[in-house]
C-alpha atoms as a PDB file:
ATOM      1  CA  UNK A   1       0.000   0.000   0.000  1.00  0.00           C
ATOM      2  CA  UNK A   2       1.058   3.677  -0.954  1.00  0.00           C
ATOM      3  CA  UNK A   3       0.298   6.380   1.789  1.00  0.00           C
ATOM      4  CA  UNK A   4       0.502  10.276   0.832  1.00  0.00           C
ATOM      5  CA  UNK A   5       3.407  11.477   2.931  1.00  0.00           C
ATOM      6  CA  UNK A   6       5.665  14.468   3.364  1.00  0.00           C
ATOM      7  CA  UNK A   7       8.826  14.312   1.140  1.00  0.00           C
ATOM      8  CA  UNK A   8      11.153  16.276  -1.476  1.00  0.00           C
ATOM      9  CA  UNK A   9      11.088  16.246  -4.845  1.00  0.00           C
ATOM     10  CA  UNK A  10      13.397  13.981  -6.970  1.00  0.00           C
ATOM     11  CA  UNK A  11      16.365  15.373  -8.387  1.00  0.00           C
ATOM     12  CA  UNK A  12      17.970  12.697 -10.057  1.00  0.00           C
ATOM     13  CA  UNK A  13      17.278  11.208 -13.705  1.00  0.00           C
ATOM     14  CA  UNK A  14      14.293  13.386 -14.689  1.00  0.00           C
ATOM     15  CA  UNK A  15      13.184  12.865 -17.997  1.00  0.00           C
ATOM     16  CA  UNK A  16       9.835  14.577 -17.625  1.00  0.00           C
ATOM     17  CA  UNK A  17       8.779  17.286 -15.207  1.00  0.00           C
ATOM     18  CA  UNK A  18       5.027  18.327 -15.475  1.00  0.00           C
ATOM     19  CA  UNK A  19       3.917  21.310 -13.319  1.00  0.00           C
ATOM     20  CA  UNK A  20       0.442  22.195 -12.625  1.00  0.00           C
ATOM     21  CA  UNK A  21      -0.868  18.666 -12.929  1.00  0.00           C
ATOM     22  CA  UNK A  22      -4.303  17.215 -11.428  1.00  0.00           C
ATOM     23  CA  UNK A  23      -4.082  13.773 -10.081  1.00  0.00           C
ATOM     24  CA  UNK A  24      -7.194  11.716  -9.571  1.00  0.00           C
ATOM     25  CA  UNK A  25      -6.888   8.399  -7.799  1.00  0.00           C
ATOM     26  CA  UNK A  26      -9.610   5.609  -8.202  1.00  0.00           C
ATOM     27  CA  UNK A  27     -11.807   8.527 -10.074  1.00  0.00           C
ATOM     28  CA  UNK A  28     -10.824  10.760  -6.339  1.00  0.00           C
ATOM     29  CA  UNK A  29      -8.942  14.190  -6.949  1.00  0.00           C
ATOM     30  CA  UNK A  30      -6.249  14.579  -4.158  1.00  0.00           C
ATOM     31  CA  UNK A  31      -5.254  17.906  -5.613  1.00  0.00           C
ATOM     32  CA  UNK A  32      -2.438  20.011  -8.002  1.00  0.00           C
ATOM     33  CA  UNK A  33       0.638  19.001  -8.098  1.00  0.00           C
ATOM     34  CA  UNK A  34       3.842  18.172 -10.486  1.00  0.00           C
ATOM     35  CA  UNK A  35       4.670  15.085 -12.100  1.00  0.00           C
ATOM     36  CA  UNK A  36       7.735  13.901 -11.905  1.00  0.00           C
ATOM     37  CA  UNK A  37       8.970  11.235 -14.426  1.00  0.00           C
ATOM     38  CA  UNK A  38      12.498   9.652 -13.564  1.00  0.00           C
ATOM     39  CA  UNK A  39      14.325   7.246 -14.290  1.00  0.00           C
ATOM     40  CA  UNK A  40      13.688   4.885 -10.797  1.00  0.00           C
ATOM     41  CA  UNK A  41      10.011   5.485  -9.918  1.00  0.00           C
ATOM     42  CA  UNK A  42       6.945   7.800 -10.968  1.00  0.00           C
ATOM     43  CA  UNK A  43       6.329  10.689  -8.303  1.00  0.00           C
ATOM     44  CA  UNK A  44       3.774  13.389  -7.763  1.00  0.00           C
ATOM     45  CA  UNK A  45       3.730  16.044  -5.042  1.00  0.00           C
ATOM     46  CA  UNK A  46       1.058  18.528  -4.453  1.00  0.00           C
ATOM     47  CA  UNK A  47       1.728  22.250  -4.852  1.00  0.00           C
ATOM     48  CA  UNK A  48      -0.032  23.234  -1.645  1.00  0.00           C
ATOM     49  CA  UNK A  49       0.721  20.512   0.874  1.00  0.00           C
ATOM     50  CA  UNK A  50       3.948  18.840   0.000  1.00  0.00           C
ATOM     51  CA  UNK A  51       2.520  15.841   0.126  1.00  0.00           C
ATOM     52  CA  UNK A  52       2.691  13.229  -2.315  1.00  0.00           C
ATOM     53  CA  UNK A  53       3.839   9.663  -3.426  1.00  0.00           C
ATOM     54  CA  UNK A  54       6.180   7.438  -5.428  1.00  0.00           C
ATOM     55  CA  UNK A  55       5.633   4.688  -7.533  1.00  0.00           C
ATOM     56  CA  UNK A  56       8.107   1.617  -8.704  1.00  0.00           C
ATOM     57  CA  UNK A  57       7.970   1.169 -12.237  1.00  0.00           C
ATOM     58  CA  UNK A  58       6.819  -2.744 -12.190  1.00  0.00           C
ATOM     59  CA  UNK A  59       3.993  -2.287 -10.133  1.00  0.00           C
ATOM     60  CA  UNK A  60       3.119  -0.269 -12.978  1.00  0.00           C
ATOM     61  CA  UNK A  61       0.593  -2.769 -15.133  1.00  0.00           C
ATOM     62  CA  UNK A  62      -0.377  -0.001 -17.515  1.00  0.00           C
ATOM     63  CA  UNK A  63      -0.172   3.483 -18.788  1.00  0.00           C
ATOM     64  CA  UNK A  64      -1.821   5.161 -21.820  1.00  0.00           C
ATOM     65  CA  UNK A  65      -2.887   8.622 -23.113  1.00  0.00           C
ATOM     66  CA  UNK A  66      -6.487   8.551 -22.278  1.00  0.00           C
ATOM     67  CA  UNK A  67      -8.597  10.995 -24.863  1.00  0.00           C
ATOM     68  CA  UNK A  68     -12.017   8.828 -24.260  1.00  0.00           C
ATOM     69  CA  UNK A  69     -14.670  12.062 -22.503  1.00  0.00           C
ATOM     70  CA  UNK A  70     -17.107   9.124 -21.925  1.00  0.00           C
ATOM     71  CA  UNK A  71     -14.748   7.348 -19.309  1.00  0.00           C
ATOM     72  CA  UNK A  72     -13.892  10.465 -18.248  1.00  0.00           C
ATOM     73  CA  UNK A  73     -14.260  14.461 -18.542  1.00  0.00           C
ATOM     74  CA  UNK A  74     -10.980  15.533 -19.369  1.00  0.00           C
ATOM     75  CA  UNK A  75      -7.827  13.981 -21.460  1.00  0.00           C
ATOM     76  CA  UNK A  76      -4.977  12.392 -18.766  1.00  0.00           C
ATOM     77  CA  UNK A  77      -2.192  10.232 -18.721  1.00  0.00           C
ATOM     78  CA  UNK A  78      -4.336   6.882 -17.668  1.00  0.00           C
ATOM     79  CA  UNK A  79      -2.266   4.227 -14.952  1.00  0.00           C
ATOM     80  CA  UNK A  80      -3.202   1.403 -13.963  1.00  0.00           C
ATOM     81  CA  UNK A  81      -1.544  -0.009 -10.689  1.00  0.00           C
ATOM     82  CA  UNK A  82      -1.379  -3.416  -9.318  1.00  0.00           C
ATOM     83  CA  UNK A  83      -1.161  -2.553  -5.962  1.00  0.00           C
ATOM     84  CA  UNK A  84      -3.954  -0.613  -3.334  1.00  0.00           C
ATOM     85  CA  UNK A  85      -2.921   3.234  -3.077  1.00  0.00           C
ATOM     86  CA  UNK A  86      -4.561   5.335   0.014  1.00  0.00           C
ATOM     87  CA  UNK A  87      -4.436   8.290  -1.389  1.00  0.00           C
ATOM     88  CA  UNK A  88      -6.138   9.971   1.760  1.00  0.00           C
ATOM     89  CA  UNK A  89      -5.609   8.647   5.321  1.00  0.00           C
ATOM     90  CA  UNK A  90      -8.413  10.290   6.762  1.00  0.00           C
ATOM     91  CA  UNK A  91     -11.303   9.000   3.716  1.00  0.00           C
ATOM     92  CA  UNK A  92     -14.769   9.340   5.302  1.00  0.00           C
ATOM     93  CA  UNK A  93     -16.237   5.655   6.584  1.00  0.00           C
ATOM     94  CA  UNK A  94     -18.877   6.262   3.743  1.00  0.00           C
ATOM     95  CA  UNK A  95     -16.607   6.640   1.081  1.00  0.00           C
ATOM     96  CA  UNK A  96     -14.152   3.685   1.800  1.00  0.00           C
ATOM     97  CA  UNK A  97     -15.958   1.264  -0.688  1.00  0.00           C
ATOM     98  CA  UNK A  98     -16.222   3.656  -3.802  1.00  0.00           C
ATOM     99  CA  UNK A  99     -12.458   3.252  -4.765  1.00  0.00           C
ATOM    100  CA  UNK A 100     -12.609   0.552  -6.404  1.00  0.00           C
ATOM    101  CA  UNK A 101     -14.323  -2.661  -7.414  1.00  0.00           C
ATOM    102  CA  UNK A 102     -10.919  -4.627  -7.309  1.00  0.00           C
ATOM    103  CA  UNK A 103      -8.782  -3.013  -4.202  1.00  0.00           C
ATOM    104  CA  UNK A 104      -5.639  -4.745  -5.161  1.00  0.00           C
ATOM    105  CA  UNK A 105      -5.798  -2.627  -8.599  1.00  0.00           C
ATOM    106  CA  UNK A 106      -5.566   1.118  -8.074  1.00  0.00           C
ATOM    107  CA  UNK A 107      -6.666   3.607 -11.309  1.00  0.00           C
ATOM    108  CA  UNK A 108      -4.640   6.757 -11.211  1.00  0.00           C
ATOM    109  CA  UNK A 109      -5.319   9.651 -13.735  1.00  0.00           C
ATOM    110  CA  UNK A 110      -2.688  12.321 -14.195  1.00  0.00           C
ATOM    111  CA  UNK A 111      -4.628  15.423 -16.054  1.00  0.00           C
ATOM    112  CA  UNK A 112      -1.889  18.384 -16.843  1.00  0.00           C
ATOM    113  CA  UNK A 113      -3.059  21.897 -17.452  1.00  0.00           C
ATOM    114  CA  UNK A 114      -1.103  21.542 -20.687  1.00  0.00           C
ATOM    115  CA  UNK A 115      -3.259  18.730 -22.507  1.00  0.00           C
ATOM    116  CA  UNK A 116      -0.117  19.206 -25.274  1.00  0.00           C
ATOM    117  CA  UNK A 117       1.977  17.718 -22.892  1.00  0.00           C
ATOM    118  CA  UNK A 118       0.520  14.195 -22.976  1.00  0.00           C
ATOM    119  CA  UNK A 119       2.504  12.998 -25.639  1.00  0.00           C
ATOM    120  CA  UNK A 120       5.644  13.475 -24.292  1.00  0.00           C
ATOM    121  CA  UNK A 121       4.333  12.461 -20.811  1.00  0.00           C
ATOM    122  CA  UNK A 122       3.965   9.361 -22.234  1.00  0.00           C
ATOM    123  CA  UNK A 123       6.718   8.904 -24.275  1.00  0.00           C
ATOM    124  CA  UNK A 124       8.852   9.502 -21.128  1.00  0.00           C
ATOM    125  CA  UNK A 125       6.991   6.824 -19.525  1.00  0.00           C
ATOM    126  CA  UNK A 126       7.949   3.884 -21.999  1.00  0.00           C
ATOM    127  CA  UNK A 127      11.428   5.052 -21.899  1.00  0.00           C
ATOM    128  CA  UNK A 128      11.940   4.823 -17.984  1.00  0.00           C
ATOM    129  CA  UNK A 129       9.745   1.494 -18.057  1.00  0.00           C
ATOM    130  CA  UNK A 130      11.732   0.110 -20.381  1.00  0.00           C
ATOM    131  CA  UNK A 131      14.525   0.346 -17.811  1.00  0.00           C
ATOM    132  CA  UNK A 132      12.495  -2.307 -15.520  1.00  0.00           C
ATOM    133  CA  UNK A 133      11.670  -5.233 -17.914  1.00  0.00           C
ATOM    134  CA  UNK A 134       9.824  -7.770 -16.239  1.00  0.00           C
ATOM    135  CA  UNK A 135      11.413 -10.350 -13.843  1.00  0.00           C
ATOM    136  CA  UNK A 136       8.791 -12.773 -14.437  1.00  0.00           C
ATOM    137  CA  UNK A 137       9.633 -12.861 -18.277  1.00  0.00           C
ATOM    138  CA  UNK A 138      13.217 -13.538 -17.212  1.00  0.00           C
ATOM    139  CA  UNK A 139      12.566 -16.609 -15.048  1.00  0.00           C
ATOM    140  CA  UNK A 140      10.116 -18.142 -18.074  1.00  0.00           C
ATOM    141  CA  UNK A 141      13.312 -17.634 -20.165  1.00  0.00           C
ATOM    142  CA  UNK A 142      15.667 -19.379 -17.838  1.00  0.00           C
ATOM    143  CA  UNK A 143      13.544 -21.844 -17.082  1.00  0.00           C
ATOM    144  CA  UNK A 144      13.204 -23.042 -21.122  1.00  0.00           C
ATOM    145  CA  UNK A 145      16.975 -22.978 -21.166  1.00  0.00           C
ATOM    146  CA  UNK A 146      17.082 -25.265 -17.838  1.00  0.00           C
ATOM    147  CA  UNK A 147      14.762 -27.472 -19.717  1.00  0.00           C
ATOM    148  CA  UNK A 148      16.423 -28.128 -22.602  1.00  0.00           C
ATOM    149  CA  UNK A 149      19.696 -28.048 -21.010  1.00  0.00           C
ATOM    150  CA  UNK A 150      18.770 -31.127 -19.158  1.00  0.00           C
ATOM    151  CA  UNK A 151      17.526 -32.796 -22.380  1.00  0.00           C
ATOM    152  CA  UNK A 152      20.873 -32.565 -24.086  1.00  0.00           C
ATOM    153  CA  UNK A 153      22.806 -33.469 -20.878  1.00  0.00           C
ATOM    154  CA  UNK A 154      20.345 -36.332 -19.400  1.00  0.00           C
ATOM    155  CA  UNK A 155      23.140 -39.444 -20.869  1.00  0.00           C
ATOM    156  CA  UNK A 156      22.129 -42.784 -19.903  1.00  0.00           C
ATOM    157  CA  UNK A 157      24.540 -46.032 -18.858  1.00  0.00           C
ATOM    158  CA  UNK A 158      24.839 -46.674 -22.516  1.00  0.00           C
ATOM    159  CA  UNK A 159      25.744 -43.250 -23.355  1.00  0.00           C
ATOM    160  CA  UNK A 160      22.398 -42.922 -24.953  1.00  0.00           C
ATOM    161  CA  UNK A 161      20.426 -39.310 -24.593  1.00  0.00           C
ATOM    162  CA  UNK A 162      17.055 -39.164 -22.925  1.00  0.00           C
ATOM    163  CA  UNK A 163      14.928 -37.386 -25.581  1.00  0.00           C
ATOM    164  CA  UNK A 164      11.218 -37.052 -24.382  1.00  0.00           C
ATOM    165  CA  UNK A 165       9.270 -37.819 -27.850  1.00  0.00           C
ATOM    166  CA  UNK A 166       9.766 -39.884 -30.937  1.00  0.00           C
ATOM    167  CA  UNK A 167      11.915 -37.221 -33.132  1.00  0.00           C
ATOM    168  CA  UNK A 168      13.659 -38.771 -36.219  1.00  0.00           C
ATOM    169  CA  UNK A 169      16.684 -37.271 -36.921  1.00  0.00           C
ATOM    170  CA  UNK A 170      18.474 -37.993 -39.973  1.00  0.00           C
ATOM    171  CA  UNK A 171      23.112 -36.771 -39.716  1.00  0.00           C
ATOM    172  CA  UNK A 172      25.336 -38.091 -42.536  1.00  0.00           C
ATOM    173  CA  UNK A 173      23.081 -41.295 -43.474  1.00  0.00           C
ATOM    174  CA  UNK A 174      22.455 -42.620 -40.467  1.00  0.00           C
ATOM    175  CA  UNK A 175      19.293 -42.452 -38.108  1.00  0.00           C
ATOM    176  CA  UNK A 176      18.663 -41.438 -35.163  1.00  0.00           C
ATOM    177  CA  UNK A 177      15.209 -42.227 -33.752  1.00  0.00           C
ATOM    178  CA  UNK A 178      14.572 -40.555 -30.043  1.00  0.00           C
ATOM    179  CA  UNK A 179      11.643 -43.443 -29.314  1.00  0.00           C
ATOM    180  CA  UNK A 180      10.117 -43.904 -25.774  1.00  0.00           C
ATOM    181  CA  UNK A 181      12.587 -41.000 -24.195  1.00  0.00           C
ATOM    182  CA  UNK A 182      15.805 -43.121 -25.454  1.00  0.00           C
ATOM    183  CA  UNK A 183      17.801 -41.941 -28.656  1.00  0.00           C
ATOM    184  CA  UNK A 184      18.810 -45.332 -30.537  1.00  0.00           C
ATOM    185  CA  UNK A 185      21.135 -45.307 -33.785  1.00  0.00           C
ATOM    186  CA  UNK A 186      20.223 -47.329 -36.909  1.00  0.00           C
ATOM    187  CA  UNK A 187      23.365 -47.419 -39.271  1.00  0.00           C
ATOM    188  CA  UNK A 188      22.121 -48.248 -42.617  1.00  0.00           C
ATOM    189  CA  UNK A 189      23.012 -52.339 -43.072  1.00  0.00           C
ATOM    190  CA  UNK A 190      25.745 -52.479 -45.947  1.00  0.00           C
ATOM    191  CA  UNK A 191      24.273 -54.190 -49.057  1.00  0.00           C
ATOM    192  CA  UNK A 192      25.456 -57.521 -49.797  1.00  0.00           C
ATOM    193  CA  UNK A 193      27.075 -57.733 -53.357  1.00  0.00           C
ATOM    194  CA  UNK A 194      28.241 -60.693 -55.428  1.00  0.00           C
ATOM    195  CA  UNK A 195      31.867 -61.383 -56.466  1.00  0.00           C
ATOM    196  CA  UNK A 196      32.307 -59.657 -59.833  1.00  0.00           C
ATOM    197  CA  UNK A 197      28.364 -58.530 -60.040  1.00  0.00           C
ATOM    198  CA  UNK A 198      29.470 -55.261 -61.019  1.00  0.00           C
ATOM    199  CA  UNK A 199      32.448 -55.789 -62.924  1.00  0.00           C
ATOM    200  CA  UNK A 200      32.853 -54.548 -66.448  1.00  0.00           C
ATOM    201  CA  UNK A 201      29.335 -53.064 -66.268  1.00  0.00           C
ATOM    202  CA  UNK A 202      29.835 -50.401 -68.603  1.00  0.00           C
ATOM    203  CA  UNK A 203      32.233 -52.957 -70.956  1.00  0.00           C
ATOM    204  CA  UNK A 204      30.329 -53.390 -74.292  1.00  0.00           C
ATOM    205  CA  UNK A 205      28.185 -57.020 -74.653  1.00  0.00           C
ATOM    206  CA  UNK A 206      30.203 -59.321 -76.756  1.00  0.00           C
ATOM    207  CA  UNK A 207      29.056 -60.152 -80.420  1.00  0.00           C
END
């Protein structure tokens, strides 16, 4: 969970700072503030309080120029977050159900005075998010190595490979066949020939 607290703004590895920006949280406005896109986490402070919060990049599930005046009134920089934000300690007992319908998801809309701004708002976004790919795609990754590195390593007592399938493989004539989990090798049989069955062959018949 993500309290509002008392803190300075970041300093280090800006790449977009948007002043006089509104943000809403789970369709709630806490206020004006500035935006601050950085390199290590997303962070807003409000103007008149000094309050404000920080978010890591890959509890970031989404973000997208919103332009849709149905979903809502004005064009913002639209977040989705997979973790609960409180954006207000003291929310009246009444109002503690409306955030949401999910409250490990949190919906955070930036709206900047500046509605030219969203662009680059964005933009800024991919760039620092790019910086935090996904661990979970990393472990699927290693995993599929681990799993095929066992396949080609797995050599039975008769320095045979365990192959799960039946794969036919066919190197330099001969064939492999990887049959109930166990590689076998068929060398083609040599072809039996007669003595002298080929010989003269391309001589010319006799008259």
């Amino acid at each position: 969970m993500v309290v509002l607290s008392n803190f300075p703004p970041p300093t280090e590895g800006i790449r977009h700072q948007q002043p006089a920006t509104v943000a809403h949280v789970n369709n709630r406005d806490i206020g004006k503030g500035t935006l601050f896109i950085t390199e290590s986490r997303l962070s807003w402070v409000n103007n008149s309080t000094g309050q404000g919060f920080s978010l890591e990049y890959p509890h970031i599930a989404l973000h997208a120029v919103s332009r849709d005046l149905q979903s809502h009134p004005q064009e913002c920089l639209y977040i989705m977050l997979d973790t609960h934000v409180d954006a207000e300690e003291n929310q009246p007992e009444e109002n503690a159900d409306d955030d949401s319908s999910n409250p490990e998801m949190t919906e955070m809309r930036f709206i900047p005075d500046d509605k030219g701004m969203l662009d680059a708002m964005y933009h800024a976004m991919c760039e620092c998010q790019a910086l935090h790919p996904d661990q979970s795609e990393n472990y699927d990754d290693c995993e599929e190595d681990e799993i095929f590195g066992d396949a080609e390593e797995d050599e039975n007592e008769d320095g045979l490979y365990n192959i799960p399938g039946d794969v036919p493989i066919i190197i330099n004539n001969s064939s492999f066949t990887a049959a109930n989990g166990q590689q076998q090798l068929q060398q083609d049989e040599p072809m039996e020939t007669e003595a002298g069955q080929f010989e003269d062959a391309d001589c010319e018949p006799d008259n």
